[in-house]
C-alpha atoms as a PDB file:
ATOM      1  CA  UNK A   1     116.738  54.663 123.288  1.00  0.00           C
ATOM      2  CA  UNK A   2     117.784  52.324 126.240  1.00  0.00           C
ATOM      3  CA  UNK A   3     120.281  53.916 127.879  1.00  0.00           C
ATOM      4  CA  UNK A   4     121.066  57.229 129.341  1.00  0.00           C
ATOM      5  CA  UNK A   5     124.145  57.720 127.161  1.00  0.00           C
ATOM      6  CA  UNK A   6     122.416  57.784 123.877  1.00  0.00           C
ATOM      7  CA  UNK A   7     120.295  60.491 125.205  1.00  0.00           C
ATOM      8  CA  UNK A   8     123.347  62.143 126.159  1.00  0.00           C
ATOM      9  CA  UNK A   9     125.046  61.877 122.392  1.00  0.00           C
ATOM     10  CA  UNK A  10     122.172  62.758 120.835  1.00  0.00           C
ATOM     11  CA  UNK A  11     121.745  66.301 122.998  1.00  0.00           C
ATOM     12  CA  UNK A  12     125.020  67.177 122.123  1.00  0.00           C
ATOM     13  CA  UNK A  13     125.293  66.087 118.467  1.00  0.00           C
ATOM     14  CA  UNK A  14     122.067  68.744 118.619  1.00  0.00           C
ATOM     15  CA  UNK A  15     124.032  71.405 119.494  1.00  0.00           C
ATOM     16  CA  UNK A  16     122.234  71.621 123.001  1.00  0.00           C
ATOM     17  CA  UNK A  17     125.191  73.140 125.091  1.00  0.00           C
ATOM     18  CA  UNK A  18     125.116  73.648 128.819  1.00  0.00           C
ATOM     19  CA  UNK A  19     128.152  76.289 128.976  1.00  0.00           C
ATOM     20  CA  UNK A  20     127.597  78.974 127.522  1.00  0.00           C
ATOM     21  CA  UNK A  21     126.624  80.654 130.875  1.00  0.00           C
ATOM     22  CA  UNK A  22     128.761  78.482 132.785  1.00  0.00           C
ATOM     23  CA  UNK A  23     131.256  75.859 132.590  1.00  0.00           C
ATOM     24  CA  UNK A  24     128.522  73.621 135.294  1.00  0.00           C
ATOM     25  CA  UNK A  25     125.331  75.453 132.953  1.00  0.00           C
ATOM     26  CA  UNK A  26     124.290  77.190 136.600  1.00  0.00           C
ATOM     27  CA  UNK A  27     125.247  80.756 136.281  1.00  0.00           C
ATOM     28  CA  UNK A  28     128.209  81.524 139.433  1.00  0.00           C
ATOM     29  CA  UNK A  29     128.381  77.742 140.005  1.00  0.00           C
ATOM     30  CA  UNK A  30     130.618  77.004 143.031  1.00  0.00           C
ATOM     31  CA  UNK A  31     129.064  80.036 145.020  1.00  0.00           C
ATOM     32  CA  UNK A  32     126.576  81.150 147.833  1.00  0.00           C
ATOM     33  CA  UNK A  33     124.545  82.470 145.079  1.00  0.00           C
ATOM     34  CA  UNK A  34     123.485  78.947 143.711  1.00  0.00           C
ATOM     35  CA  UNK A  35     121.647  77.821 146.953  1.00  0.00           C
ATOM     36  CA  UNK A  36     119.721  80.895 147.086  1.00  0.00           C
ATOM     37  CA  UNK A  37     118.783  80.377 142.983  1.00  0.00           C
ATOM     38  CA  UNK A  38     117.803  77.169 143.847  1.00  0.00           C
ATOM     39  CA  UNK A  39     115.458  77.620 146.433  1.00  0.00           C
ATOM     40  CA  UNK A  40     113.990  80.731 144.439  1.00  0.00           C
ATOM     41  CA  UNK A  41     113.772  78.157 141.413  1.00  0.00           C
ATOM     42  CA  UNK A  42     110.903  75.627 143.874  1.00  0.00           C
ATOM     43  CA  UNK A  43     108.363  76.604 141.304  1.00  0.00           C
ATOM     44  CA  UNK A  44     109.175  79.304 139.450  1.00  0.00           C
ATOM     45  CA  UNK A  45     110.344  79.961 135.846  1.00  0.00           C
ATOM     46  CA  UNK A  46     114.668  81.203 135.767  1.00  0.00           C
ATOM     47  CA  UNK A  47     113.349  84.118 134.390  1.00  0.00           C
ATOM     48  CA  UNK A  48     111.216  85.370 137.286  1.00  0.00           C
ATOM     49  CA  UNK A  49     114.542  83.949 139.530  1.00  0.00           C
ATOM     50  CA  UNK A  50     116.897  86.612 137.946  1.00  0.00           C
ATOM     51  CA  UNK A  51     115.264  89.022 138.533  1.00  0.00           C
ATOM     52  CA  UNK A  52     115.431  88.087 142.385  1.00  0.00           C
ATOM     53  CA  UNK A  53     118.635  87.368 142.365  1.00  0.00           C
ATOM     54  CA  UNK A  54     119.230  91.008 140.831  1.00  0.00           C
ATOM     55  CA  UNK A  55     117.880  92.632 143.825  1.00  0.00           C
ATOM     56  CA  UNK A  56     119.709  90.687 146.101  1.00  0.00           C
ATOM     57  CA  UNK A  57     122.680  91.138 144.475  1.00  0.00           C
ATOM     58  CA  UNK A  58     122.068  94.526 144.257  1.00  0.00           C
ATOM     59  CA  UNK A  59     121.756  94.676 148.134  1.00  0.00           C
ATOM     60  CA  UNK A  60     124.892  92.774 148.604  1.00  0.00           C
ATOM     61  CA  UNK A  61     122.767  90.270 149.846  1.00  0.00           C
ATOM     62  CA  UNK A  62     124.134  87.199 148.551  1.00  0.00           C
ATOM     63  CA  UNK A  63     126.319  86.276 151.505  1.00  0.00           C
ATOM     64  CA  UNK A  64     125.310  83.205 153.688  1.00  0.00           C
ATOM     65  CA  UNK A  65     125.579  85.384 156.952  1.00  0.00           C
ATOM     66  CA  UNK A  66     124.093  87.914 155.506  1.00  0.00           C
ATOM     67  CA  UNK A  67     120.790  86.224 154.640  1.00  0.00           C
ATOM     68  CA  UNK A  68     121.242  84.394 158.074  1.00  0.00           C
ATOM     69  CA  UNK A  69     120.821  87.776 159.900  1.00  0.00           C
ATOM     70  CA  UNK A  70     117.764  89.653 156.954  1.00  0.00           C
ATOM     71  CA  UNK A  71     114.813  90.710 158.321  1.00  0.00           C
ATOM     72  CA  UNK A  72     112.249  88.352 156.915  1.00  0.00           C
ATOM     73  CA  UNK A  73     110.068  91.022 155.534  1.00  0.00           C
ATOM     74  CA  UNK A  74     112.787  92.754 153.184  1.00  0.00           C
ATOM     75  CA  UNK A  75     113.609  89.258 152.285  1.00  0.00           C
ATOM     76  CA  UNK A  76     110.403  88.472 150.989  1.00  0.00           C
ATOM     77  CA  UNK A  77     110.933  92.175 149.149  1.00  0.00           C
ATOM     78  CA  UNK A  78     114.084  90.806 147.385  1.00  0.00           C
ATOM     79  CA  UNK A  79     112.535  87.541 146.403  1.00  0.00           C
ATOM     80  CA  UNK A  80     109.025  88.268 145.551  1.00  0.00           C
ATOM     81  CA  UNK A  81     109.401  88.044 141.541  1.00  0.00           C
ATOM     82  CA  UNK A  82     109.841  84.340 142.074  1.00  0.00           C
ATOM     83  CA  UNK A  83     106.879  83.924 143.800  1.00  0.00           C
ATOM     84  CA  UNK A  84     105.837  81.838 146.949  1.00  0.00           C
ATOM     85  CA  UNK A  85     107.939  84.124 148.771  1.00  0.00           C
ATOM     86  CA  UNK A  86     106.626  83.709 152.146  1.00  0.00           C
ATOM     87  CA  UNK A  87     108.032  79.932 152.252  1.00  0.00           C
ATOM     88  CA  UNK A  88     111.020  80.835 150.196  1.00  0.00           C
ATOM     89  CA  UNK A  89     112.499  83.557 152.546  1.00  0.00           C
ATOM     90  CA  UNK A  90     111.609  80.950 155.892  1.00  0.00           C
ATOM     91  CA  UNK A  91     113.404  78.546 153.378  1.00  0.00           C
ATOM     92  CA  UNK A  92     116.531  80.764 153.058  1.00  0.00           C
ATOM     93  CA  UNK A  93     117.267  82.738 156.591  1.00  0.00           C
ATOM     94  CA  UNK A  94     116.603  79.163 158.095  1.00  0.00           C
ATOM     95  CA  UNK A  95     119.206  77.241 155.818  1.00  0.00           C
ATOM     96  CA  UNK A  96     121.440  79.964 155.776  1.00  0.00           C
ATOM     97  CA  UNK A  97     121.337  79.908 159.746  1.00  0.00           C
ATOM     98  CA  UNK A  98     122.166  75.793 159.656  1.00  0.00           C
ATOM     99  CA  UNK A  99     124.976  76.489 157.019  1.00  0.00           C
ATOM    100  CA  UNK A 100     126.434  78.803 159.836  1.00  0.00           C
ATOM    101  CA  UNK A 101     125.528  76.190 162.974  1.00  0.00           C
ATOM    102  CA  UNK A 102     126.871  73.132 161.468  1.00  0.00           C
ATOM    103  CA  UNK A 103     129.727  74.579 159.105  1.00  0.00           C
ATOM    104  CA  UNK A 104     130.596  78.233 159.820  1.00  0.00           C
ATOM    105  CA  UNK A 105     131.527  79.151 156.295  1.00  0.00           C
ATOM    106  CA  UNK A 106     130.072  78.490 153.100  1.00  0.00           C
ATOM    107  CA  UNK A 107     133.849  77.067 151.945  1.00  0.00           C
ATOM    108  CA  UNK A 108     133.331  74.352 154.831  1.00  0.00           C
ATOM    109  CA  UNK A 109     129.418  73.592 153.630  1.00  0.00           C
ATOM    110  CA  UNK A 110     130.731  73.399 149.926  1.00  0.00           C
ATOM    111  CA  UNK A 111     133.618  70.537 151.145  1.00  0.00           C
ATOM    112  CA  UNK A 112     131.610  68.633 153.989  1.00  0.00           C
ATOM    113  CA  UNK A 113     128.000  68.950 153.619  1.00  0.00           C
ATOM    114  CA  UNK A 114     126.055  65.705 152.743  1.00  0.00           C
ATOM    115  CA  UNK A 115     123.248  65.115 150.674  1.00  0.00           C
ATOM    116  CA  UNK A 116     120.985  63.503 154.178  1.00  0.00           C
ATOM    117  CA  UNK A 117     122.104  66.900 156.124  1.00  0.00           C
ATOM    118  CA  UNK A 118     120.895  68.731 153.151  1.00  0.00           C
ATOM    119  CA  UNK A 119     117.460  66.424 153.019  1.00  0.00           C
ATOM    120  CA  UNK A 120     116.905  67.061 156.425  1.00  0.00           C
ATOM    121  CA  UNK A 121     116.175  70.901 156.554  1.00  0.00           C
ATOM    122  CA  UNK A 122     113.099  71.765 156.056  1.00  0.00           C
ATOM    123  CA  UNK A 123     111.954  73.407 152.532  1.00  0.00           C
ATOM    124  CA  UNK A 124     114.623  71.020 150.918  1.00  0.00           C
ATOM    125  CA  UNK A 125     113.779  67.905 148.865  1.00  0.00           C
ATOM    126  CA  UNK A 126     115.539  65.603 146.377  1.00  0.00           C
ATOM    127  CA  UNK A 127     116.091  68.086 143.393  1.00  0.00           C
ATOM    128  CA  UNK A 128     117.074  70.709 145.814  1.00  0.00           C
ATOM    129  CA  UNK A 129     119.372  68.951 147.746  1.00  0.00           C
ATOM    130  CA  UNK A 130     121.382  67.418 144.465  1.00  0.00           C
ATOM    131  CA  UNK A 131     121.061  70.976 142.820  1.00  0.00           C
ATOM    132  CA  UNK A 132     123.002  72.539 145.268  1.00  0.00           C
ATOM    133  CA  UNK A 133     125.512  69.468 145.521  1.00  0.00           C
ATOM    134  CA  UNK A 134     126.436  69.239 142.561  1.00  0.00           C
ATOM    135  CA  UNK A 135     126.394  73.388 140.979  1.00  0.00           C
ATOM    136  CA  UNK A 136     127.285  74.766 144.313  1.00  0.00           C
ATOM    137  CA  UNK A 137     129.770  72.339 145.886  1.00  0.00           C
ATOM    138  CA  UNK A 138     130.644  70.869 142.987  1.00  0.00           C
ATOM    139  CA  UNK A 139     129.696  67.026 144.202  1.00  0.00           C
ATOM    140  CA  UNK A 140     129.113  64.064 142.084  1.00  0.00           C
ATOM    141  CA  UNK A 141     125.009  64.464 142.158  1.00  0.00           C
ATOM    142  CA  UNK A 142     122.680  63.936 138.668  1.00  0.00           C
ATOM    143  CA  UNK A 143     120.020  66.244 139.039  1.00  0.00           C
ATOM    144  CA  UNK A 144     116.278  65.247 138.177  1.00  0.00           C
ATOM    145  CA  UNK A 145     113.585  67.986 137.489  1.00  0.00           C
ATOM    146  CA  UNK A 146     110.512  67.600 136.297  1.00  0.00           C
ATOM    147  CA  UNK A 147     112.166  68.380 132.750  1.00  0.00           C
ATOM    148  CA  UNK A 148     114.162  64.810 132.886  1.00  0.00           C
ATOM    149  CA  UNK A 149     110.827  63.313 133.641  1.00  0.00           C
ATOM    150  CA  UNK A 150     108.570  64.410 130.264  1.00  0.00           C
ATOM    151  CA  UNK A 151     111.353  64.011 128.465  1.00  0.00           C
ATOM    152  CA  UNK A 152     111.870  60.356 129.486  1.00  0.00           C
ATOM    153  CA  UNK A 153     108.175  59.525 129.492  1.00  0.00           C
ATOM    154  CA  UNK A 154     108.047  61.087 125.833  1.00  0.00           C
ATOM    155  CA  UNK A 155     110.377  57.591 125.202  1.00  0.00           C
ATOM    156  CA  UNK A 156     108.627  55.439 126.723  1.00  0.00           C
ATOM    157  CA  UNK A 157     110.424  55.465 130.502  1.00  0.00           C
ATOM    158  CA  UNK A 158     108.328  55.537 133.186  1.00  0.00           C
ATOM    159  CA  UNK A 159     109.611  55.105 136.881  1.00  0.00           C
ATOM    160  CA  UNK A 160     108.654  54.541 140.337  1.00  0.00           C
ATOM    161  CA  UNK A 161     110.653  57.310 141.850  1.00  0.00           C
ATOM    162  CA  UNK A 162     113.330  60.318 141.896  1.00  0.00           C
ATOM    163  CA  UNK A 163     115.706  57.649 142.704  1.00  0.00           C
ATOM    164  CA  UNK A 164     115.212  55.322 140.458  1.00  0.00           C
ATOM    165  CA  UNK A 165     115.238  57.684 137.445  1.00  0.00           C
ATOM    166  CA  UNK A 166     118.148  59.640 138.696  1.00  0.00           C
ATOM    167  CA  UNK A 167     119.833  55.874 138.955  1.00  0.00           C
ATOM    168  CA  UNK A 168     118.464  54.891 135.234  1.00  0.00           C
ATOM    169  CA  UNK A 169     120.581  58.410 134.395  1.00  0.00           C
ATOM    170  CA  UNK A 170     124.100  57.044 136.043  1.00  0.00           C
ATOM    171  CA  UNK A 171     123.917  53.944 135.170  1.00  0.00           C
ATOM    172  CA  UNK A 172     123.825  54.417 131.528  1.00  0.00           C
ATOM    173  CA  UNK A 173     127.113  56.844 131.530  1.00  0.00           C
ATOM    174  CA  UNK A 174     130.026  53.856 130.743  1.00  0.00           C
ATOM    175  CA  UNK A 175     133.205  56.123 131.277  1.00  0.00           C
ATOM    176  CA  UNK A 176     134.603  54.941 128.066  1.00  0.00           C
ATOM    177  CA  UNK A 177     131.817  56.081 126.029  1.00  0.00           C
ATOM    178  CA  UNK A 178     131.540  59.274 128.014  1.00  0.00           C
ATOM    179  CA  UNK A 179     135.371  59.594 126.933  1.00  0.00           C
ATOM    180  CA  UNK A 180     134.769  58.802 123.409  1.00  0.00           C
ATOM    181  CA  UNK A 181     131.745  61.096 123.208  1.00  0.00           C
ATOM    182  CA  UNK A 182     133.734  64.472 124.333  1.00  0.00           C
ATOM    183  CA  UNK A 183     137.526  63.120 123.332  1.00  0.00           C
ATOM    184  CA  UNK A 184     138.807  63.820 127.105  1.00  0.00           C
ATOM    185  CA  UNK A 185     138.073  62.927 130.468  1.00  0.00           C
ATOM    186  CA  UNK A 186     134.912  64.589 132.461  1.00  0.00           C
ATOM    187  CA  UNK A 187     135.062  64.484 136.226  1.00  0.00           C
ATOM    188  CA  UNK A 188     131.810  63.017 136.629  1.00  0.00           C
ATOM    189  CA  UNK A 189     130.583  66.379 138.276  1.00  0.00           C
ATOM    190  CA  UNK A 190     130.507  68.345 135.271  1.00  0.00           C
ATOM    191  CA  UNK A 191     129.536  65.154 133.331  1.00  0.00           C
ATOM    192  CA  UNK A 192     126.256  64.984 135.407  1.00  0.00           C
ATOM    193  CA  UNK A 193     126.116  69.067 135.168  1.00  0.00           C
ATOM    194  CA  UNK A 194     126.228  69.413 131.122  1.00  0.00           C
ATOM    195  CA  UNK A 195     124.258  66.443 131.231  1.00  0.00           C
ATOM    196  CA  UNK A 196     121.127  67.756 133.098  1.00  0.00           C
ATOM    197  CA  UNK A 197     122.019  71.358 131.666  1.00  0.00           C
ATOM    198  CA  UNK A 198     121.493  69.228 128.104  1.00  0.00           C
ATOM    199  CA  UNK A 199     117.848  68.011 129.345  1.00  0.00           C
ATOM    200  CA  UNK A 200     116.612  71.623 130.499  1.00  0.00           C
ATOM    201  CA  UNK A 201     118.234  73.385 127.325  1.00  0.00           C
ATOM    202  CA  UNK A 202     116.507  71.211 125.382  1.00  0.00           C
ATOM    203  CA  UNK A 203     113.227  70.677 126.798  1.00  0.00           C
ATOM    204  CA  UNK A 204     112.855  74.787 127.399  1.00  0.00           C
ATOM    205  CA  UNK A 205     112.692  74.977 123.497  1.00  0.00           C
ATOM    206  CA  UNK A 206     109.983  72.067 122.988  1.00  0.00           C
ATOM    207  CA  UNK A 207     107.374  71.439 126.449  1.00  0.00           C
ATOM    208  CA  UNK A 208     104.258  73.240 125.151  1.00  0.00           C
ATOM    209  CA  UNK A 209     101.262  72.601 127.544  1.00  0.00           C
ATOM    210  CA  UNK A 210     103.523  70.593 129.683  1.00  0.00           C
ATOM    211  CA  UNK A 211     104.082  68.266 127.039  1.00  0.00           C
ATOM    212  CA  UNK A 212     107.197  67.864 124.955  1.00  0.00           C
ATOM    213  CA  UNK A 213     105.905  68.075 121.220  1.00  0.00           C
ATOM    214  CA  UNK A 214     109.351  66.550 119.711  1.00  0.00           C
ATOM    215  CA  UNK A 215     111.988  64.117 120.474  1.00  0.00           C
ATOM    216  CA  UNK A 216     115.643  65.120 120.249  1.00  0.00           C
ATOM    217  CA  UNK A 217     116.921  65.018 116.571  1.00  0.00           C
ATOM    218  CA  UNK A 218     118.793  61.706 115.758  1.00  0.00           C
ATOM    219  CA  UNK A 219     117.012  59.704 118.280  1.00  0.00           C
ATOM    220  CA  UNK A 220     114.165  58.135 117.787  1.00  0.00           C
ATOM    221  CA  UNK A 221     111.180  56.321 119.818  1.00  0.00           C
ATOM    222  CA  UNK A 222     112.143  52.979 117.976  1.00  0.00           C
ATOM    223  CA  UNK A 223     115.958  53.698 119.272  1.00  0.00           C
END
């Protein structure tokens, strides 16, 4: 393999697809709901996350202003299956409160926010921020999760930084193969969200003990 795009064909020649939840793979992309999954995601399996978002949904809870004005303690009630909930509910009534300060409605965040305002509250990093760019406000944004990383370093790709794997990902996505690949034109949003939904489909089935055990059929180390 040396570039992204061959990773790419071979994920979907697999049958690996990233829409059968969701056109963008993240279940209610384009909503509230996805900033809150991805701050209960920070180290946690989806699984546990569900069920989270379950009780919160249950409440009526997912609503920017209405996280922005929880009490923390029934917070951390809602959120507890997904673990580290202390952080996660400081995480959520705090970000919820900036969404409000800076942009008033979520419809504003989703159109104007940036990835360096995102970066700069607290309980946010990288994968966060791009998470919630690109299934929330539907941004241009290639997510990288620790998934991307074994499953690059399984081929042989090894790299100094978030940013300089996540740029190893772009670069290798020429528009005319991407075209030629699906037989229309991707917005490069849901490009970069089938893509990543690909790499996490993919490596749920084959990281045992942190490892991935297999390559992805058709594409080979030699590649």
């Amino acid at each position: 393999m040396r570039r992204s795009i061959e990773l790419l064909g071979a994920l979907k020649n697999a049958g690996f697809a990233a829409t059968s939840r969701d056109p963008f793979w993240w279940p209610n992309s384009g909503t509230f709901e996805v900033v809150v999954g991805v701050v209960l995601t920070q180290q946690a399996k989806w699984e546990r996350v569900e069920e989270s978002l379950a009780l919160l949904r249950k409440a009526n809870a997912l609503h920017v202003k209405t996280l922005a004005q929880m009490n923390e303690e029934k917070l951390k009630d809602y959120i507890r299956p997904s673990g580290c909930f202390n952080a996660k509910a400081k995480t959520l009534i705090r970000l919820s409160r900036g969404i409000l300060e800076e942009f008033e409605t979520f419809e504003v965040f989703a159109k104007e926010v940036s990835r360096e305002w995102l970066l700069a509250q607290k309980g946010i990093g990288p994968e966060s921020a791009d998470s919630i760019l690109c299934y929330a406000c539907y941004k241009e944004a290639m997510v990288v999760d620790s998934y991307t990383n074994r499953l690059l370093r399984y081929y042989g790709y090894t790299f100094e930084s978030y940013e300089m794997l996540q740029e190893w990902l772009i670069e290798g996505l020429e528009e005319a193969e991407v075209a030629k690949l699906y037989e229309r034109t991707l917005s490069r949003v849901e490009l970069y969200a089938r893509f990543h939904g690909k790499i996490v489909e993919f490596c749920k089935e084959k990281v045992k003990g942190g490892e991935i055990t297999q390559g992805v059929p058709g594409l080979s180390l030699e590649d």
